[in-house]
N, C-alpha and C. Protein backbone atom coordinates (compact mmCIF):
# COMPACT_ATOMS: atom_id res chain seq x y z
N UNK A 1 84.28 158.71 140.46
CA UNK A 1 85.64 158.25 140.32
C UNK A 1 85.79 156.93 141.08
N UNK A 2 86.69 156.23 140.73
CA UNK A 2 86.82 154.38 141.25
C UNK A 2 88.15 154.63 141.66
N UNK A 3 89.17 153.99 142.50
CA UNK A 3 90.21 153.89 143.08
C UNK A 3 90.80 152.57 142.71
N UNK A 4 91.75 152.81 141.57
CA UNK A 4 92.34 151.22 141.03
C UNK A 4 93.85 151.19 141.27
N UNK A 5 94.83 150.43 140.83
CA UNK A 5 95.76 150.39 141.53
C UNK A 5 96.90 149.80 140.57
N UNK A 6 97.98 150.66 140.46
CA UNK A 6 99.06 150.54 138.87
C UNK A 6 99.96 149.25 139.39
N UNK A 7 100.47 148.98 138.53
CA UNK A 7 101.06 147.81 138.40
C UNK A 7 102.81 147.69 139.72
N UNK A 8 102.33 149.08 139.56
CA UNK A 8 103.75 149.65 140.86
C UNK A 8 103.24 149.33 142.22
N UNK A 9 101.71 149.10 142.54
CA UNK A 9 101.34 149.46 143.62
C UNK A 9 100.87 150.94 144.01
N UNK A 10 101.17 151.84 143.29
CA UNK A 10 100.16 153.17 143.69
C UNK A 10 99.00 153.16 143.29
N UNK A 11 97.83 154.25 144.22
CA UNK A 11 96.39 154.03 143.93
C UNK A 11 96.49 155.37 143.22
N UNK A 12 95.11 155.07 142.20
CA UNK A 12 95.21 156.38 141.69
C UNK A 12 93.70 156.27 140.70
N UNK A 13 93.03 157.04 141.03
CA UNK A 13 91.74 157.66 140.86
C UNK A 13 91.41 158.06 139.13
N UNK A 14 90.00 157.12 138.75
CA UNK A 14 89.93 157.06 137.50
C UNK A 14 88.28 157.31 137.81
N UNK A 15 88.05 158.49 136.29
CA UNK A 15 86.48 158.86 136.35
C UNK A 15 86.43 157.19 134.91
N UNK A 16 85.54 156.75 135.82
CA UNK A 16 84.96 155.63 135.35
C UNK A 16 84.54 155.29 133.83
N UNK A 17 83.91 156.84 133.69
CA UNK A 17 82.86 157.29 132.41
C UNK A 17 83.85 157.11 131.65
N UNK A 18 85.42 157.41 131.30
CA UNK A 18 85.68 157.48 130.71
C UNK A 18 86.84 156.09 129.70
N UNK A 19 86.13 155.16 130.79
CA UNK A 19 86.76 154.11 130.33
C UNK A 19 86.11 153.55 128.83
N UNK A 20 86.86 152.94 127.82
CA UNK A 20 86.01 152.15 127.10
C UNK A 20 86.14 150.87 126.71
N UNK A 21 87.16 150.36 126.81
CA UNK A 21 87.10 149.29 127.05
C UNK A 21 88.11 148.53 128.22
N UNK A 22 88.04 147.29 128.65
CA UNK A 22 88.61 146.81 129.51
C UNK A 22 89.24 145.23 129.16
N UNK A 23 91.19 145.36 129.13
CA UNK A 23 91.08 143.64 128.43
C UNK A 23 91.84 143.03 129.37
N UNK A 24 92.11 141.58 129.47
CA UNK A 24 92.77 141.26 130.27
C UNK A 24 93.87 139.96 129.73
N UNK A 25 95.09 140.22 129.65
CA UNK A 25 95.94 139.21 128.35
C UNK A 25 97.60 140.17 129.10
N UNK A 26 97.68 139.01 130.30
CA UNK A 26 96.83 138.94 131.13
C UNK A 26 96.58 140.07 132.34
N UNK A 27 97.93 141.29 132.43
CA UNK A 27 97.30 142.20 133.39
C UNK A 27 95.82 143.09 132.85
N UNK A 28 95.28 143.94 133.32
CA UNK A 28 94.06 144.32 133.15
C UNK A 28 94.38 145.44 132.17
N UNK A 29 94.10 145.81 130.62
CA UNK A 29 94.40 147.02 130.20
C UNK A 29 93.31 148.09 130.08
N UNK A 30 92.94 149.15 130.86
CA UNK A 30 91.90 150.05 130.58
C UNK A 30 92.42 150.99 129.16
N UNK A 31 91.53 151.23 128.21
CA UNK A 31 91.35 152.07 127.38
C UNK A 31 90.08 152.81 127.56
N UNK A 32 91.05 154.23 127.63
CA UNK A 32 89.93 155.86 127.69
C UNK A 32 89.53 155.90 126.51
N UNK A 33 88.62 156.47 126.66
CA UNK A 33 87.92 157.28 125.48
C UNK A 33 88.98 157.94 124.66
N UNK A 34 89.47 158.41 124.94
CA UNK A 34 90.89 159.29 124.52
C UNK A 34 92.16 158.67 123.62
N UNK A 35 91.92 156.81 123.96
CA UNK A 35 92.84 156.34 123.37
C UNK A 35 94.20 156.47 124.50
N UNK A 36 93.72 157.04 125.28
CA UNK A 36 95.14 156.40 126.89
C UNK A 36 95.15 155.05 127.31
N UNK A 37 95.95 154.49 127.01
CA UNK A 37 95.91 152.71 128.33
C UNK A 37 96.36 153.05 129.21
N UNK A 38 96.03 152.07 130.49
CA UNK A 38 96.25 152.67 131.66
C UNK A 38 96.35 150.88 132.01
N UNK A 39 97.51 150.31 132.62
CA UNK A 39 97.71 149.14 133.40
C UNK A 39 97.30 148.77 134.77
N UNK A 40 96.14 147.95 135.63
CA UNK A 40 95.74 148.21 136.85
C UNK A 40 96.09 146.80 136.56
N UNK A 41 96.44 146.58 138.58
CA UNK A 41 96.60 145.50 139.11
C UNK A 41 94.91 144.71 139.59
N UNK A 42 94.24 144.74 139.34
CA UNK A 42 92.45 144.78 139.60
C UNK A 42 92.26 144.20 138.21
N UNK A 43 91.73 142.99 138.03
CA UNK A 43 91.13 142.17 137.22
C UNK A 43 89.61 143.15 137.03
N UNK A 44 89.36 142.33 135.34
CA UNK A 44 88.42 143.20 134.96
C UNK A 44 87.25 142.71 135.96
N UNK A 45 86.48 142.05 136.09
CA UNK A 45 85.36 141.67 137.22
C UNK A 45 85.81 142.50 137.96
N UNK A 46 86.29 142.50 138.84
CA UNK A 46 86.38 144.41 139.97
C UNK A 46 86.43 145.21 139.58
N UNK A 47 86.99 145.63 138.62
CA UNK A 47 87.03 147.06 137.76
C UNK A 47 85.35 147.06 137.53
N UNK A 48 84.72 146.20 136.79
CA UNK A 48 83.43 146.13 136.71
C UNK A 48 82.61 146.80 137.93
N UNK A 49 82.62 145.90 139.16
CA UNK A 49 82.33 146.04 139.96
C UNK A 49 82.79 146.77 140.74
N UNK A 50 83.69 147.77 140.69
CA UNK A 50 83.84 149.00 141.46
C UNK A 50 82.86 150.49 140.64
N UNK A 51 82.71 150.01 139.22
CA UNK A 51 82.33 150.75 138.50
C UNK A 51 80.49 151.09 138.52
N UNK A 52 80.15 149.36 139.33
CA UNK A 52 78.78 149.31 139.67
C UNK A 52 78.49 150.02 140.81
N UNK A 53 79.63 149.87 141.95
CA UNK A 53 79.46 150.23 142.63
C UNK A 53 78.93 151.78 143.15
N UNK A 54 80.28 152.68 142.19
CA UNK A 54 80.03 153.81 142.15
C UNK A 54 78.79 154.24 141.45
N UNK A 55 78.23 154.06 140.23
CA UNK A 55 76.71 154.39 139.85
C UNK A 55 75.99 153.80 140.62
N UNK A 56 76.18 153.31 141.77
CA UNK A 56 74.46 152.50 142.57
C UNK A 56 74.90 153.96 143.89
N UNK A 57 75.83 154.42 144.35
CA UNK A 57 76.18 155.36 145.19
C UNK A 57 75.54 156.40 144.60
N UNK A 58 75.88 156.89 143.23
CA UNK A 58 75.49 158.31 142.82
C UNK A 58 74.24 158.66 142.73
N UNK A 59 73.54 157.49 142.37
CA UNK A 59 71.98 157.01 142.04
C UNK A 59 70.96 157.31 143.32
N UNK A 60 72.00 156.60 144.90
CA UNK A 60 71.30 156.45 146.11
C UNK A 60 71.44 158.60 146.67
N UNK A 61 72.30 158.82 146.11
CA UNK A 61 72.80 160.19 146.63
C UNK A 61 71.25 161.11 145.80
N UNK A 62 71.17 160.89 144.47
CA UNK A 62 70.03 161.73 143.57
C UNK A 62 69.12 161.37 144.25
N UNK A 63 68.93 160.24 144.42
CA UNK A 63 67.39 159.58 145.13
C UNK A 63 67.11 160.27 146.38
N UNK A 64 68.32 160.72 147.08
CA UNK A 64 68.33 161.21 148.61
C UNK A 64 67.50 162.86 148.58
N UNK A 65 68.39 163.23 147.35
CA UNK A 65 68.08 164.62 147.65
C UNK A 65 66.83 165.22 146.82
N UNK A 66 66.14 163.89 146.08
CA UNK A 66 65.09 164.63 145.21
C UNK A 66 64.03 164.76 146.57
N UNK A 67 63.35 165.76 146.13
CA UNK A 67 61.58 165.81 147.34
C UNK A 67 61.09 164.60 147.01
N UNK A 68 60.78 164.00 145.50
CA UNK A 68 59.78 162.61 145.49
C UNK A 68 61.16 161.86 144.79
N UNK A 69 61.31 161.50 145.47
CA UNK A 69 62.20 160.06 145.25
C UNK A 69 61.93 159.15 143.74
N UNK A 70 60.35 158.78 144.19
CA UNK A 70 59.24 158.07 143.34
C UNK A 70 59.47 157.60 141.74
N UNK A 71 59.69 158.49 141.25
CA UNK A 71 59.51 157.85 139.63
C UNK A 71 61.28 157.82 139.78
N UNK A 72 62.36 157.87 140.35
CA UNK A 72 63.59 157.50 140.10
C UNK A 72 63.68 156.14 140.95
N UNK A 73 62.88 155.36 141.74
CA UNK A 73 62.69 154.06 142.51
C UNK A 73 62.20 153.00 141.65
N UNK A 74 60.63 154.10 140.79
CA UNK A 74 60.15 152.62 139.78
C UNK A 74 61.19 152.88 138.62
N UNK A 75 61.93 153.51 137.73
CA UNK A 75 63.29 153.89 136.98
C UNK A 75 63.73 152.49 137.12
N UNK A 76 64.62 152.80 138.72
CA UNK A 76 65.13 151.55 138.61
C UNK A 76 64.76 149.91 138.81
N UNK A 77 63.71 150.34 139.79
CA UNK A 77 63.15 148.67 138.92
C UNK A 77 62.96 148.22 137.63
N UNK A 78 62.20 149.19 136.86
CA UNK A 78 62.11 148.75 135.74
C UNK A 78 63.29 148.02 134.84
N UNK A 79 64.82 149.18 135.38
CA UNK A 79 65.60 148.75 134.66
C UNK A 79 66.21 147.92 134.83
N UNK A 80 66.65 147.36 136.28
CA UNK A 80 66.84 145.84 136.85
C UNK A 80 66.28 144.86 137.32
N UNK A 81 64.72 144.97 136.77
CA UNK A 81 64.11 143.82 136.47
C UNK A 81 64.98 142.45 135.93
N UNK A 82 65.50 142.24 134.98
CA UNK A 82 65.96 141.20 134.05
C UNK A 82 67.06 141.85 133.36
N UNK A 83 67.17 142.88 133.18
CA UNK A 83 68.73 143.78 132.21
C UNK A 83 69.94 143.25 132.78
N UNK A 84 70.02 143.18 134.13
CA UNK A 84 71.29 142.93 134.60
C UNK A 84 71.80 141.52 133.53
N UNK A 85 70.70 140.73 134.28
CA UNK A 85 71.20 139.28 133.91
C UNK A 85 71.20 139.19 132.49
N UNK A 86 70.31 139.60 131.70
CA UNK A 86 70.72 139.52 130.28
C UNK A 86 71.95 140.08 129.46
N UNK A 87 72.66 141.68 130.22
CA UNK A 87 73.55 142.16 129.81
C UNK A 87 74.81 141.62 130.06
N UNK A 88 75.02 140.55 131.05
CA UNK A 88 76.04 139.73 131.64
C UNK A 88 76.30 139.12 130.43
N UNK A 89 75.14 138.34 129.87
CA UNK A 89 75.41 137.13 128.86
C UNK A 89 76.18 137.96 127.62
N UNK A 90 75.08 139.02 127.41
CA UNK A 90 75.66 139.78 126.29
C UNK A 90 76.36 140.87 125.79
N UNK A 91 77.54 140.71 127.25
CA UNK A 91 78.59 141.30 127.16
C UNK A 91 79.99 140.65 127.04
N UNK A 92 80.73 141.09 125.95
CA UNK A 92 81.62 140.95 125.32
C UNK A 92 82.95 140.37 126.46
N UNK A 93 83.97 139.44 126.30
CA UNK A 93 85.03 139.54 126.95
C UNK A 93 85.26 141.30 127.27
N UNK A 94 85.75 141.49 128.98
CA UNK A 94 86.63 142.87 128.60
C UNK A 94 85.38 143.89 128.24
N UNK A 95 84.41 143.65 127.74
CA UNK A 95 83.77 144.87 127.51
C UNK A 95 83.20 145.80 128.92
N UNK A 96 82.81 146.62 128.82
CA UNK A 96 82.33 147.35 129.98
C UNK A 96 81.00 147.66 129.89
């Protein structure tokens, strides 16, 4: 879950997963999976990046508690080798 923040000023707790898209014209509009909008005061780049944040936490937590760590360490190298930077380019305004 990410901690974003309504247009009133209250915080209020969103499972991430279930966002699908993210626009900004110009407050930030999240759309659920569900077809809910939800208005946050948090530009999409933080929403992004709270969203990174939380999967690099959940990731360090699995990694903690496996016995061999090992093939979830080379995992993620492999996968942020070059993905990051290429998925930047070829992601959509707003997309997630």
């Amino acid at each position: 879950m990410i901690e974003l923040t309504r247009l009133n000023g209250s915080p209020m707790m969103i499972n991430s997963d279930l966002i699908k898209t993210a626009e900004s014209s110009p407050d930030t509009m999240l759309t659920l999976i569900n077809g809910e909008k939800l208005i946050v005061r948090e530009d999409t780049a933080t929403v992004i990046e709270k969203i990174l944040e939380y999967r690099a936490r959940l990731l360090a937590e699995v990694a903690r508690r496996m016995p061999d760590p090992a093939p979830l360490v080379r995992l993620a190298a492999i996968s942020s080798a070059d993905v990051a930077g290429s998925r930047q380019q070829d992601r959509k305004p707003g997309q997630i």
